[in-house]
Protein backbone atom coordinates (compact mmCIF):
# COMPACT_ATOMS: atom_id res chain seq x y z
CA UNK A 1 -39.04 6.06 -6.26
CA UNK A 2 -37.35 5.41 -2.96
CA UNK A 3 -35.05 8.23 -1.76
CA UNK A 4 -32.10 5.85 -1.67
CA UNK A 5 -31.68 2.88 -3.11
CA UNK A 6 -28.90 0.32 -2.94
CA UNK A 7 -28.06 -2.20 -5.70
CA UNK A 8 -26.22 -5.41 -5.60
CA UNK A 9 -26.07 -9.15 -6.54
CA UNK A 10 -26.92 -10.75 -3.03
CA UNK A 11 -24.09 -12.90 -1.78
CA UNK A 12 -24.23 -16.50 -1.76
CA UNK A 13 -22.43 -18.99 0.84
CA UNK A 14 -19.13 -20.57 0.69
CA UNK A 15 -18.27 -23.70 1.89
CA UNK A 16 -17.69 -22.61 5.53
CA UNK A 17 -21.26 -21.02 5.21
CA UNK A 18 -19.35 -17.54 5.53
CA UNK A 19 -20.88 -14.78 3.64
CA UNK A 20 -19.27 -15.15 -0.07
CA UNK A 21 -18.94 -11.29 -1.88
CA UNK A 22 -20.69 -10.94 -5.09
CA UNK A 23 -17.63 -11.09 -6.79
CA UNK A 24 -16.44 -14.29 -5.28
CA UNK A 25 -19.88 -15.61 -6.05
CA UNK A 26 -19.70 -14.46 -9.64
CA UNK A 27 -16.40 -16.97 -10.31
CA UNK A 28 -18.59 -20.05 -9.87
CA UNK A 29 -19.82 -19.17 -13.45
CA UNK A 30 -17.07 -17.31 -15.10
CA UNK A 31 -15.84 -18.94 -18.04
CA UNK A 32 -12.46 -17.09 -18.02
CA UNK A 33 -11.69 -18.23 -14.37
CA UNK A 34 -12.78 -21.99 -15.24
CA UNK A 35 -10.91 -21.76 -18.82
CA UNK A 36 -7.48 -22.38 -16.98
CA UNK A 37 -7.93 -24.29 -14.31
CA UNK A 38 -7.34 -27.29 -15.86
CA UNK A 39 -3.95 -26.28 -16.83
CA UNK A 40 -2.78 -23.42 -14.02
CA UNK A 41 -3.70 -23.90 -10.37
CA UNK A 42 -2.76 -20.03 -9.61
CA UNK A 43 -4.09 -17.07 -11.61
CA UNK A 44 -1.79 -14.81 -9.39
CA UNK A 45 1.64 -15.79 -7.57
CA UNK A 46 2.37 -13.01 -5.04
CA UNK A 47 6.06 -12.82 -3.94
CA UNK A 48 6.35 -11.05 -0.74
CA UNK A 49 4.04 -11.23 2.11
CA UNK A 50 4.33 -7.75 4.01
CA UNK A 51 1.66 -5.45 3.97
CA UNK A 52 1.85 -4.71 0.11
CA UNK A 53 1.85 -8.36 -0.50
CA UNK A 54 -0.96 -9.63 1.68
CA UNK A 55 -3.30 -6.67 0.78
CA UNK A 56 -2.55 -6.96 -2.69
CA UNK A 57 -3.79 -11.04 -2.08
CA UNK A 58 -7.18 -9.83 -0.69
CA UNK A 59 -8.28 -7.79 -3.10
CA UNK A 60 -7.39 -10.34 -5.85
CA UNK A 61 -9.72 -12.67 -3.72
CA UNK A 62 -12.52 -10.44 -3.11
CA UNK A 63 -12.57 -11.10 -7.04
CA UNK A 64 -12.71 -15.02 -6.79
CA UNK A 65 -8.83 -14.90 -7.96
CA UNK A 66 -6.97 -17.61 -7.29
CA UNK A 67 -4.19 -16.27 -5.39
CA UNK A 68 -0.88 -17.83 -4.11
CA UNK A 69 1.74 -15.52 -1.99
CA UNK A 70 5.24 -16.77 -1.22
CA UNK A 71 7.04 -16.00 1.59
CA UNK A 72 11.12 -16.62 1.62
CA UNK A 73 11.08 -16.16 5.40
CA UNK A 74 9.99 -19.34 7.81
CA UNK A 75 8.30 -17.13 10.44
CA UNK A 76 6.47 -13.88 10.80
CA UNK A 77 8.55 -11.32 11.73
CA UNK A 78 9.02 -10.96 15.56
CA UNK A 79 10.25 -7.58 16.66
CA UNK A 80 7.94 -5.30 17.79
CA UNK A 81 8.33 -2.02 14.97
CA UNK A 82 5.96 0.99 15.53
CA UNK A 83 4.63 2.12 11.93
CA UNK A 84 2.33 4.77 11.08
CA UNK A 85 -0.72 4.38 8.70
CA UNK A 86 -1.48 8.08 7.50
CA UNK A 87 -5.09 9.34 6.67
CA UNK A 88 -5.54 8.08 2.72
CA UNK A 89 -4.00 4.50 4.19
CA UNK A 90 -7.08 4.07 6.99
CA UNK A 91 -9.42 5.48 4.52
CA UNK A 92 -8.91 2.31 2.26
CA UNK A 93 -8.39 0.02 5.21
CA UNK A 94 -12.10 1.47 6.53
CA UNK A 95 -13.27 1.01 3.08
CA UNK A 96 -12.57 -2.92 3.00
CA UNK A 97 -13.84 -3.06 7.35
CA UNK A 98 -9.95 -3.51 8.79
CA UNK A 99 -9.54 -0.01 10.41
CA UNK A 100 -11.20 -1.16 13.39
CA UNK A 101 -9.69 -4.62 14.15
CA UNK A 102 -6.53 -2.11 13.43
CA UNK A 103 -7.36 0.79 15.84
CA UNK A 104 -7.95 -2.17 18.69
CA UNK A 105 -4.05 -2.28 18.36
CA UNK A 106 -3.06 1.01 17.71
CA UNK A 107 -2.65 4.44 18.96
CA UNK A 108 -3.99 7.86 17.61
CA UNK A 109 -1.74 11.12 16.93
CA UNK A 110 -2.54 14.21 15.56
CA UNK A 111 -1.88 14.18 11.77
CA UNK A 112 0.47 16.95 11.91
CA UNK A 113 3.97 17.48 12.43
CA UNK A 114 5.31 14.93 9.81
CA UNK A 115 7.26 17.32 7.39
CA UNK A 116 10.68 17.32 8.11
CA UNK A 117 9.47 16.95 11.73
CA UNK A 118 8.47 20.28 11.73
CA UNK A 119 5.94 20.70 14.68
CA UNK A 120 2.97 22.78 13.62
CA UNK A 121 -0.60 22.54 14.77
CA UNK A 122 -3.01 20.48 12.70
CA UNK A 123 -5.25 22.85 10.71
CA UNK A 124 -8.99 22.50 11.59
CA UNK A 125 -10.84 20.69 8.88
CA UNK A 126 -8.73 18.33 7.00
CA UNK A 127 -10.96 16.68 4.09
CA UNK A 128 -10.94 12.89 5.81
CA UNK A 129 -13.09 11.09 8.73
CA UNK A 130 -9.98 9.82 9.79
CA UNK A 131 -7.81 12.58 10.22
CA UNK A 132 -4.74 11.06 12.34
CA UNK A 133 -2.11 9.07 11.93
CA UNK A 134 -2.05 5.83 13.54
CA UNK A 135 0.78 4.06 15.09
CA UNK A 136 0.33 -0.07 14.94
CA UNK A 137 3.32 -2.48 15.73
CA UNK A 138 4.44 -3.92 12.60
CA UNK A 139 3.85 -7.82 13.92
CA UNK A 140 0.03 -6.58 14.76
CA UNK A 141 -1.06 -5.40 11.20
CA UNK A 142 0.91 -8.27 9.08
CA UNK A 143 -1.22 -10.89 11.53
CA UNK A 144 -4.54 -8.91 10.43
CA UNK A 145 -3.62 -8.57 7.38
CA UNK A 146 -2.64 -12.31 6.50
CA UNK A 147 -6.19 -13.15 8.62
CA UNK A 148 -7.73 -11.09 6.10
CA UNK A 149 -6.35 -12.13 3.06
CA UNK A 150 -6.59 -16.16 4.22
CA UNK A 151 -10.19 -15.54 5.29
CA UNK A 152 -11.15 -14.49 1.92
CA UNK A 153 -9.19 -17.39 0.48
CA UNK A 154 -5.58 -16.32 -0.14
CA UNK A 155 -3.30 -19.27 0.26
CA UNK A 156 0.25 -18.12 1.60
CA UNK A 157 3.05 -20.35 1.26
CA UNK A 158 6.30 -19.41 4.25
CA UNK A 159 9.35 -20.77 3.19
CA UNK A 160 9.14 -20.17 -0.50
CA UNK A 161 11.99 -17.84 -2.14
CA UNK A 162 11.96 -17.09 -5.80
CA UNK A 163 14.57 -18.11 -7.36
CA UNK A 164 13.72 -17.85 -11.10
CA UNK A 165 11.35 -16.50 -13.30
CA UNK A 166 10.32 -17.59 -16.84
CA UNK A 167 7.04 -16.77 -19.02
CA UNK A 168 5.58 -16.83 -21.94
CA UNK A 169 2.81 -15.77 -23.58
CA UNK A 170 0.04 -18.21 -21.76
CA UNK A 171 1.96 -17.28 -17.65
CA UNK A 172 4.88 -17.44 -15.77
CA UNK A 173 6.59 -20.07 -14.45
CA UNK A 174 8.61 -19.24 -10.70
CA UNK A 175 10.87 -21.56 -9.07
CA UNK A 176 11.65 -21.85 -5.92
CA UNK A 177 14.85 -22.21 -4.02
CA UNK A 178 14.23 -25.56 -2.35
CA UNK A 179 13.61 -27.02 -5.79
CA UNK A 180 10.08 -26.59 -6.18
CA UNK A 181 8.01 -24.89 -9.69
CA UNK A 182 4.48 -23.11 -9.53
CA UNK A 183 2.78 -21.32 -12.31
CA UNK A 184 0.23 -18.45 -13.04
CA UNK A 185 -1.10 -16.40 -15.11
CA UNK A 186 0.85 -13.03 -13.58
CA UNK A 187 3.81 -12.61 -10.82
CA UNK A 188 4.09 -9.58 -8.83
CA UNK A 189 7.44 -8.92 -6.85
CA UNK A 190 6.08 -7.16 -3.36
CA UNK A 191 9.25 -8.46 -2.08
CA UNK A 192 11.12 -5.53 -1.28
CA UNK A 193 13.46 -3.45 -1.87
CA UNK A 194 16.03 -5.91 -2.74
CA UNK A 195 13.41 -7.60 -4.69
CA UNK A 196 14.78 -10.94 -6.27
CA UNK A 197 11.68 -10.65 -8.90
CA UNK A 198 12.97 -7.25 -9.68
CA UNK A 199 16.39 -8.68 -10.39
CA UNK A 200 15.03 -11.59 -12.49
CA UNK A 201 13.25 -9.47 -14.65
CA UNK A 202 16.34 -7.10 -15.29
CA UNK A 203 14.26 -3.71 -14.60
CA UNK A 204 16.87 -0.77 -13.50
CA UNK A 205 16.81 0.67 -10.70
CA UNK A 206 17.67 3.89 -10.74
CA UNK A 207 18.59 6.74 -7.93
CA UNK A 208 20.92 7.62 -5.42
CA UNK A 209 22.70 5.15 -3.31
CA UNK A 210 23.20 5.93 0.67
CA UNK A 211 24.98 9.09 1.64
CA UNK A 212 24.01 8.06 5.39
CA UNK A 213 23.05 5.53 7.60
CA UNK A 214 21.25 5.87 10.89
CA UNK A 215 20.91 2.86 13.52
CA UNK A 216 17.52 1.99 14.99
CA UNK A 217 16.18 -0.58 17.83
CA UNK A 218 14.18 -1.11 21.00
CA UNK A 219 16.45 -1.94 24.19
CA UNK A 220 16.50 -1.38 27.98
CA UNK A 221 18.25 1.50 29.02
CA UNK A 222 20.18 1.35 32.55
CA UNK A 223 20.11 5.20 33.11
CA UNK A 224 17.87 7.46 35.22
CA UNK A 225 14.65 7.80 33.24
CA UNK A 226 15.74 11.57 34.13
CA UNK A 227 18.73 11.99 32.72
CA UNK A 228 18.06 10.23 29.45
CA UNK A 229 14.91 12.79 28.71
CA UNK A 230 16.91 15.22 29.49
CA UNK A 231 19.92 14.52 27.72
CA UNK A 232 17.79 13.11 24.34
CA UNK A 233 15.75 16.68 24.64
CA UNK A 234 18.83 18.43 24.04
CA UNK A 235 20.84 16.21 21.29
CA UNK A 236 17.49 15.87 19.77
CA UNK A 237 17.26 19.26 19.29
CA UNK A 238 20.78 19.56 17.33
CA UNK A 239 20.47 16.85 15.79
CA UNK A 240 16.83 15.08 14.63
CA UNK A 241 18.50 11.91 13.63
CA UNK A 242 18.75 11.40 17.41
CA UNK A 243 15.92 9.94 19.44
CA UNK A 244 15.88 8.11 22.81
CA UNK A 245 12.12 7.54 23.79
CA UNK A 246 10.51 5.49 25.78
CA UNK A 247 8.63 2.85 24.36
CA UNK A 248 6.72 0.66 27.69
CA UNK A 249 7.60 -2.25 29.52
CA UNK A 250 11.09 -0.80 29.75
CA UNK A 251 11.61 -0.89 26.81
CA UNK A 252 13.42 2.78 25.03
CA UNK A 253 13.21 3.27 21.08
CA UNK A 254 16.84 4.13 19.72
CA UNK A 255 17.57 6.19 17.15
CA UNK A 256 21.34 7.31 16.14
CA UNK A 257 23.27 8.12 13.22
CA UNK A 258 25.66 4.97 12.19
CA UNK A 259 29.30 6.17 12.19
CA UNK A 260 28.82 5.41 8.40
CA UNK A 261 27.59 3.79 5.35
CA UNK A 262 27.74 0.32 5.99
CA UNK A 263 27.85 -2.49 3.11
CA UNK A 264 27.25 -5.54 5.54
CA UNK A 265 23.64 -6.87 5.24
CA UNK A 266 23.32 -8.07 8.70
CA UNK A 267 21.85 -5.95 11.77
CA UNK A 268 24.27 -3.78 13.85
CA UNK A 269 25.16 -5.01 16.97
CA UNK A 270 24.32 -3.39 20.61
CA UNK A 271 28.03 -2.47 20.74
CA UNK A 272 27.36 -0.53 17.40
CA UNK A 273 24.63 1.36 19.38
CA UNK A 274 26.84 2.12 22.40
CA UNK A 275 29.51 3.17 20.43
CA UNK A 276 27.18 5.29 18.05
CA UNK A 277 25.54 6.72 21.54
CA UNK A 278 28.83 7.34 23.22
CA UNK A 279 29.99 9.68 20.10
CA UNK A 280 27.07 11.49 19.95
CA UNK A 281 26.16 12.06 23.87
CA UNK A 282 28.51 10.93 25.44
CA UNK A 283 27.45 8.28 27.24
CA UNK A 284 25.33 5.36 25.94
CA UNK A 285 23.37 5.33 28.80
CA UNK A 286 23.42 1.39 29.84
CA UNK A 287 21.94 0.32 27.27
CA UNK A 288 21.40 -3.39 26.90
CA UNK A 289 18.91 -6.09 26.29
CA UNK A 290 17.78 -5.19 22.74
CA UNK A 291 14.35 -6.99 21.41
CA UNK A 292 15.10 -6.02 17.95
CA UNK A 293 18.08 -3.65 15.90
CA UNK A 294 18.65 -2.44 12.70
CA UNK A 295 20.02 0.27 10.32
CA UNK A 296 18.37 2.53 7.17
CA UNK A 297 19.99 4.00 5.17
CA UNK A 298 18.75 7.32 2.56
CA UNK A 299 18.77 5.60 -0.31
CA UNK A 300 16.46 6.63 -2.93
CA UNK A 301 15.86 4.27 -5.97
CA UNK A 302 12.63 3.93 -8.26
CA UNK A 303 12.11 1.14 -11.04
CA UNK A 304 12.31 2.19 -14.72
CA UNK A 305 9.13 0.03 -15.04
CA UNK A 306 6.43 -1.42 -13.01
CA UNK A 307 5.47 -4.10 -15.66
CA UNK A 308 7.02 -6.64 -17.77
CA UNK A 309 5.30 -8.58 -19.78
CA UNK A 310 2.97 -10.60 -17.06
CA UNK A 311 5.10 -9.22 -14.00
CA UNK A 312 4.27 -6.56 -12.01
CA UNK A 313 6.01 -4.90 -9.00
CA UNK A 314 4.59 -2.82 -6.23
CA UNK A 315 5.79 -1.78 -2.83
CA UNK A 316 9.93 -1.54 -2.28
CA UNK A 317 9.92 -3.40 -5.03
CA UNK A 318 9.12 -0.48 -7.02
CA UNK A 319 10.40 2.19 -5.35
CA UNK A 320 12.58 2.69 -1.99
CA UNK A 321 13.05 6.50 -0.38
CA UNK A 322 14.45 7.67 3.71
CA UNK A 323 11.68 6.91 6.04
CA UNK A 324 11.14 11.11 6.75
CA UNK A 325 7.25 11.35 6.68
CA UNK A 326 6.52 7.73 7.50
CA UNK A 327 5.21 6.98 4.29
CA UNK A 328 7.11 3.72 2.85
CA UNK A 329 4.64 1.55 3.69
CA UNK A 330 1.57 3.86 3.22
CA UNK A 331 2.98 3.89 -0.59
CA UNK A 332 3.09 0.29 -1.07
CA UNK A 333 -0.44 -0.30 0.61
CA UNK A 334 -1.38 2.41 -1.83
CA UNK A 335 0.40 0.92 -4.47
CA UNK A 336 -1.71 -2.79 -3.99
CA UNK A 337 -5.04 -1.37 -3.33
CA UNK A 338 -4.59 0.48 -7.16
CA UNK A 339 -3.62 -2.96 -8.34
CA UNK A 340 -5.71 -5.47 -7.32
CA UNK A 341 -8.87 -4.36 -8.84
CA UNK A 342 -7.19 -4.04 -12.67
CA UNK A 343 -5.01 -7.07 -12.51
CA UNK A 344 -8.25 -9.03 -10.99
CA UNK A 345 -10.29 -7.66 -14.02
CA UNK A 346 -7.86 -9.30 -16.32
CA UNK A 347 -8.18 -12.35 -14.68
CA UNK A 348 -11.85 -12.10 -15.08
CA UNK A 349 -11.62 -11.08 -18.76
CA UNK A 350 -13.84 -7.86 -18.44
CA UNK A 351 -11.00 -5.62 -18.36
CA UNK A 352 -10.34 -2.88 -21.12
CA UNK A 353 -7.44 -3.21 -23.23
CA UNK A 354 -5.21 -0.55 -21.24
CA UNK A 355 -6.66 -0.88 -17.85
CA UNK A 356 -3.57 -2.72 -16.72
CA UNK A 357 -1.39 -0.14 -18.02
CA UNK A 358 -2.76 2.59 -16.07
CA UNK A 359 -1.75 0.89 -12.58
CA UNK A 360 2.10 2.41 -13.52
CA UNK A 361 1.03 5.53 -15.38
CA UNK A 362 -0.93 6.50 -12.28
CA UNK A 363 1.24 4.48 -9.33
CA UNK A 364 4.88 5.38 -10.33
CA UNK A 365 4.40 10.00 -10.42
CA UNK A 366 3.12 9.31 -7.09
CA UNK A 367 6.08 7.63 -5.96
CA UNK A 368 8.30 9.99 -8.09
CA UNK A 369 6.67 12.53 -5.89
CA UNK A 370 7.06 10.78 -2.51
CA UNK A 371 10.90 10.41 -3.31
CA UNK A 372 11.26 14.17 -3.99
CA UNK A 373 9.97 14.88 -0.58
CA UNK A 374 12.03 12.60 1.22
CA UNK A 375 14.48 14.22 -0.64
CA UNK A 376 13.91 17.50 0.44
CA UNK A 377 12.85 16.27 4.28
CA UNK A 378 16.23 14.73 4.49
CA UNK A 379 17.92 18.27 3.37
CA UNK A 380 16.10 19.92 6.02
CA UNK A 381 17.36 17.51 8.46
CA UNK A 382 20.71 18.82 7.61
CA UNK A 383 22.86 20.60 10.28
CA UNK A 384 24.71 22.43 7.96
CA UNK A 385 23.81 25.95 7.76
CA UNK A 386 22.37 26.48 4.49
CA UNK A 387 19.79 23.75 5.42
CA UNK A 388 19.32 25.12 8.52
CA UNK A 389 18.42 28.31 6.92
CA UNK A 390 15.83 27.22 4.82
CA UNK A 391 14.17 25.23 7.66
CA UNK A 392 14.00 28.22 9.60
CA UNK A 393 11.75 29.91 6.32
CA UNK A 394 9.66 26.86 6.02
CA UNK A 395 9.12 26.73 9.63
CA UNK A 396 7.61 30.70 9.39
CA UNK A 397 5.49 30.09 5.68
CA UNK A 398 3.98 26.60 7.44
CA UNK A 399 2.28 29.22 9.76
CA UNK A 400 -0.21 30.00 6.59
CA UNK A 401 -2.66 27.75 7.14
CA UNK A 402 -2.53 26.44 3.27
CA UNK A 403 1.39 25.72 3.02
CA UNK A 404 0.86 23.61 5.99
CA UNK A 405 -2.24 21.57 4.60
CA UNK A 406 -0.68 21.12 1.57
CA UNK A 407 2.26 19.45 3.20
CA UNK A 408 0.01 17.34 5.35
CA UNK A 409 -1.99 16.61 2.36
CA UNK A 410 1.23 15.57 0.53
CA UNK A 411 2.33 12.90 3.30
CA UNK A 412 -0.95 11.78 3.56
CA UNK A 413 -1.53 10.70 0.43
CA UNK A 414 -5.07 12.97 0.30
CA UNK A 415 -4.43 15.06 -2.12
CA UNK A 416 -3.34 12.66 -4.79
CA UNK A 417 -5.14 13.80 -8.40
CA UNK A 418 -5.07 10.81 -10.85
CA UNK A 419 -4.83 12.46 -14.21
CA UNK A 420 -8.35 11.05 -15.97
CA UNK A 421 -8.31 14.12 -18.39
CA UNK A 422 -9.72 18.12 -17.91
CA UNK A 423 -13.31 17.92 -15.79
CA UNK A 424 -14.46 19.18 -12.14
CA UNK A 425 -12.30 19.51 -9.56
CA UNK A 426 -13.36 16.33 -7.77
CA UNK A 427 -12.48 13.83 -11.05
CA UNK A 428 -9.03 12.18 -10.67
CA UNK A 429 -9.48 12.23 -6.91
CA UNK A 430 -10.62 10.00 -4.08
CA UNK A 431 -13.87 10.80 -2.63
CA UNK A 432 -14.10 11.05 1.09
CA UNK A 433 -16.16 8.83 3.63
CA UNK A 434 -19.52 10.42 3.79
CA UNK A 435 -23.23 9.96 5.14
CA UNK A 436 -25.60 8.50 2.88
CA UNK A 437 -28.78 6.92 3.36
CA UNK A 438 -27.09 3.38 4.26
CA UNK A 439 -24.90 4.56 6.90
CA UNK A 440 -21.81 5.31 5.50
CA UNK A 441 -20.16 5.76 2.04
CA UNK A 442 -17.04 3.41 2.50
CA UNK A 443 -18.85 0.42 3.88
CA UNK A 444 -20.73 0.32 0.28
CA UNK A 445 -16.92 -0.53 -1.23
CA UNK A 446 -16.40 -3.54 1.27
CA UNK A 447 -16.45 -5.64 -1.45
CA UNK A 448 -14.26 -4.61 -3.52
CA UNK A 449 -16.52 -3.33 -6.46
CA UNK A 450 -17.59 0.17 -8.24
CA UNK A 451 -19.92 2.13 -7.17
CA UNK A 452 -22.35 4.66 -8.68
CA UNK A 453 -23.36 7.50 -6.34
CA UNK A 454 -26.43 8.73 -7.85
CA UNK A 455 -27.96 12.19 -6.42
CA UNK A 456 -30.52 12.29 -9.53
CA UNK A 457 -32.31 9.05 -9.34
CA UNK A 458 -32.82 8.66 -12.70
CA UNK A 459 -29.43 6.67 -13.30
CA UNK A 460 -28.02 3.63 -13.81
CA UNK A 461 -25.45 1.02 -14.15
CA UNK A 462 -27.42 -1.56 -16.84
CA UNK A 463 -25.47 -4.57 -17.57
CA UNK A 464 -22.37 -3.62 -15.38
CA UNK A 465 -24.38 -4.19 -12.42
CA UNK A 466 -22.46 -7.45 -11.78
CA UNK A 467 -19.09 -4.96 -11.23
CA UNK A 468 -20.87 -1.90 -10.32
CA UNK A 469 -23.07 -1.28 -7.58
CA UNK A 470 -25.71 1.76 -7.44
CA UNK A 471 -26.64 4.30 -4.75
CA UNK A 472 -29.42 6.56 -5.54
CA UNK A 473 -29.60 9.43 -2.64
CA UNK A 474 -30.12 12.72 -3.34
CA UNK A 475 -29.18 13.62 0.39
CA UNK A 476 -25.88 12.47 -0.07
CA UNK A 477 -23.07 15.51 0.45
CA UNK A 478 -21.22 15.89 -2.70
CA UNK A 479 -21.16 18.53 -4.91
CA UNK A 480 -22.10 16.92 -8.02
CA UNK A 481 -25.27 15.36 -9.63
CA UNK A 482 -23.50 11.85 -10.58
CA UNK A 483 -20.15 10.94 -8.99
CA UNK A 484 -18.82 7.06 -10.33
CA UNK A 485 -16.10 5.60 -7.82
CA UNK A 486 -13.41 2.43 -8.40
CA UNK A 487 -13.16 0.46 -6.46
CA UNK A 488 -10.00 1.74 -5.05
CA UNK A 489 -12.81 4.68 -3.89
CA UNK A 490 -11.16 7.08 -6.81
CA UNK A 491 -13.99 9.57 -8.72
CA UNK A 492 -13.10 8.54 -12.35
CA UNK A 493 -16.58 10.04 -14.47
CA UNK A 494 -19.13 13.18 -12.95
CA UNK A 495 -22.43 14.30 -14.49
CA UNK A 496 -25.88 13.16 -15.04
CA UNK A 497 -26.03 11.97 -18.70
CA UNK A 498 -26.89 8.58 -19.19
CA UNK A 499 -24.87 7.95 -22.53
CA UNK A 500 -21.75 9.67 -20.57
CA UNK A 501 -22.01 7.71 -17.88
CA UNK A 502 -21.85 4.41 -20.55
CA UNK A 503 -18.87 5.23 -22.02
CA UNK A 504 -17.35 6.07 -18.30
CA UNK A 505 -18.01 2.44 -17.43
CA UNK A 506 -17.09 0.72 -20.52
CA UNK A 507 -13.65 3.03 -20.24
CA UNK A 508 -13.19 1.78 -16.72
CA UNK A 509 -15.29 -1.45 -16.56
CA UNK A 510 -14.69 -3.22 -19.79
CA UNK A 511 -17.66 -4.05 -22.07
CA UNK A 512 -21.10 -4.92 -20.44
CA UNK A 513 -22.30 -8.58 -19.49
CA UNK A 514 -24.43 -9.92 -21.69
């Protein structure tokens, strides 16, 4: 036997003569794709086409599902927003070949430093290849992410707001707000976190409302470059809902606590910002030409359910928290990458009963845990003594090296543990990027499908080979005979029995093709 062995349907071509993935390949003769066609033109209507939305469309297509994602606003967003994609979030963007298109437009920072803003030194060997956070203009990764999602077949649709939802037992039936109907087979609401779908569907939502608001923009700033570093270094360090930094081209991010909680739905003005700016320097430092401005506020809210019936919701949909970690959008990329897999294997008709189900019972703790910490990073924000106080004690215990890996960890989204039952350490958990024989471990999930990495070479996959791929290296670096990954890249069976490892993938991959 070879010492490493790769199996997979070969791809065929698409019309374009592009490359078509094995799973796109496999809809040509899937009778549960062709049943409906006649009758729905969608299997999934996406509503909401930010970076929940759009990756939530491509991995529906990388299973030859027909995919449709509305858009209530004309035009892509314009301003120029800095987000940050933390270490678990480039993990599954290098696991479906984005990160580097993404890191073309982006900038590397250490992957420390995110708790509370607490600045601490990154310890040395954080369990990720990609241990950084990476800062990406908002405009930059919706374009690559829409490329991606229309290269692979996604069809998105600007200008189309829900304005009702109906099913029934057969799909759901959306209208639009200019008139128009479509129909599919499922709806999910990625449409934020005033999501209309949400709404429709009458699913609480739950939390606290804002106690505070804080205003934030890009503008020009007329002052010395001098004097506004030096005056931002000292407000800054009083108060850490202050920042004045600059940004290039001119250009200075803004950050400054509103004089309140606002109920207006538009953007603050640039004479809220030099009013904001004069109370808390005392001066607002010339500011002028903004390119974009807007307020948060700490609101933290999660949905009672995730599913109703043949809707789902993901993103700030499901759950909205203060942006202290950066991890808002990290949860709702999170959120679709868990998702598209099981709702596509629904659409396909190979998935078990409950496979759907388990998209909130593992999805919606992990938010319940994000909001928590934003909930406690906001307290330590506080100027209030008592806060204050307890920041100074974190600050001291974040000097053991596994409180602050833990906390990193916990941002990061690493050391998420889905709860698959007692076994090894490893089960429950993602595996990282490693070396194996073909290169590396991530670029065998590029298409979306399971994998089986096989150290004893005496294993394998059967009749689920057209969902499940096989790797048999004994080199490769994980402690474990067996390991069998989603295709979300998350270890859900470890051994080296044969019967075991049937039962793993008719729990997790339906029954076998025949």
């Amino acid at each position: 036997m070879d010492s490493a062995q790769f199996t997979a349907e070969p791809p065929s071509k698409d019309a374009a003569g592009r490359d078509r993935t094995v799973s796109d390949a496999a809809t040509l003769a899937s009778p549960t794709a062709g049943a409906d066609s006649a009758t729905l033109p969608w299997d999934v209507i996406i509503a909401g086409c930010g970076p929940t939305g759009l990756v939530l469309a491509a991995e529906l297509r990388l299973h030859g599902v027909r995919v449709l994602a509305l858009e209530k606003e004309t035009e892509p967003v314009s301003f120029v927003r800095i987000v940050g994609l933390h270490m678990r979030t480039l993990e599954l963007m290098a696991m479906r070949g984005l990160l580097d298109p993404m890191r073309a437009h982006g900038r590397r920072r250490p992957a420390g430093g995110f708790f509370a803003a607490i600045d601490k030194p990154v310890p040395q060997g954080l369990d990720s290849a990609h241990a950084y956070l990476l800062g990406i203009p908002q405009p930059v990764i919706v374009r690559l992410l829409e490329e991606h999602a229309a290269h692979l077949g996604a069809q998105v649709r600007r200008g189309g707001a829900v304005a009702g939802v109906d099913q029934d037992g057969e799909g759901v039936s959306v209208a639009l707000a200019d008139g128009a109907q479509v129909r599919a087979r499922y709806l999910v609401g990625c449409d934020g976190a005033h999501s209309t779908v949400r709404k429709l569907l009458g699913v609480d939502f739950p939390g606290e409302p804002s106690r505070s608001e804080t205003l934030m923009g890009e503008m020009k700033v007329g002052a010395p470059q001098e004097e506004v570093a030096a005056k931002a270094a000292d407000i800054s360090a009083a108060d850490r809902r202050f920042g004045l930094r600059p940004f290039g081209e001119g250009f200075y991010s803004v950050v400054v606590p509103a004089a309140g909680v606002s109920d207006r739905a538009e953007p603050p003005t640039l004479e809220d910002f030099k009013q904001q700016l004069r109370t808390v320097a005392g001066t607002d430092f010339g500011v002028h030409s903004p390119r974009w401005l807007s307020r948060f506020g700490d609101a933290t809210r999660l949905a009672e359910r995730y599913r109703v019936g043949r809707v789902l919701l993901a993103g700030d949909a499901a759950h909205i928290h203060p942006p202290a970690g950066g991890q808002g959008l990290n949860l709702g990329v999170q959120d679709a990458f868990n998702l598209g897999w099981k709702l596509a294997a629904h659409v396909r008709g190979w998935a078990p009963r409950t496979l759907l189900d388990t998209y909130e019972a593992e999805r919606r703790p992990v938010a319940e845990d994000v909001l928590d910490n934003t909930r406690a990073q906001v307290e330590l924000h506080s100027t209030e003594p008592g806060p204050q106080a307890l920041r100074r004690l974190l600050t001291e215990l974040m000097d053991f090296d596994e409180v602050n890996r833990h906390l990193i960890e916990k941002i990061a989204a690493t050391g998420i543990r889905y709860d698959f039952g007692e076994g090894p350490h490893l089960l429950g958990r993602r595996l990282p990027d490693l070396d194996v024989k073909h290169g590396r471990l991530y670029d065998l999930l590029r298409h979306g499908r399971g994998l089986l990495l096989d150290r004893t070479e005496r294993l394998t996959v059967g009749a689920w080979s057209d969902r499940v791929d096989h790797l048999a290296d004994p080199t490769a670096a994980v402690d474990a005979p067996c390991v069998l990954l989603r295709p979300d890249g998350y270890v859900v069976w470890i051994g080296d029995d044969q019967r075991e490892l049937d039962e793993a993938l008719s729990r997790w991959f339906g029954k076998p093709a025949r």
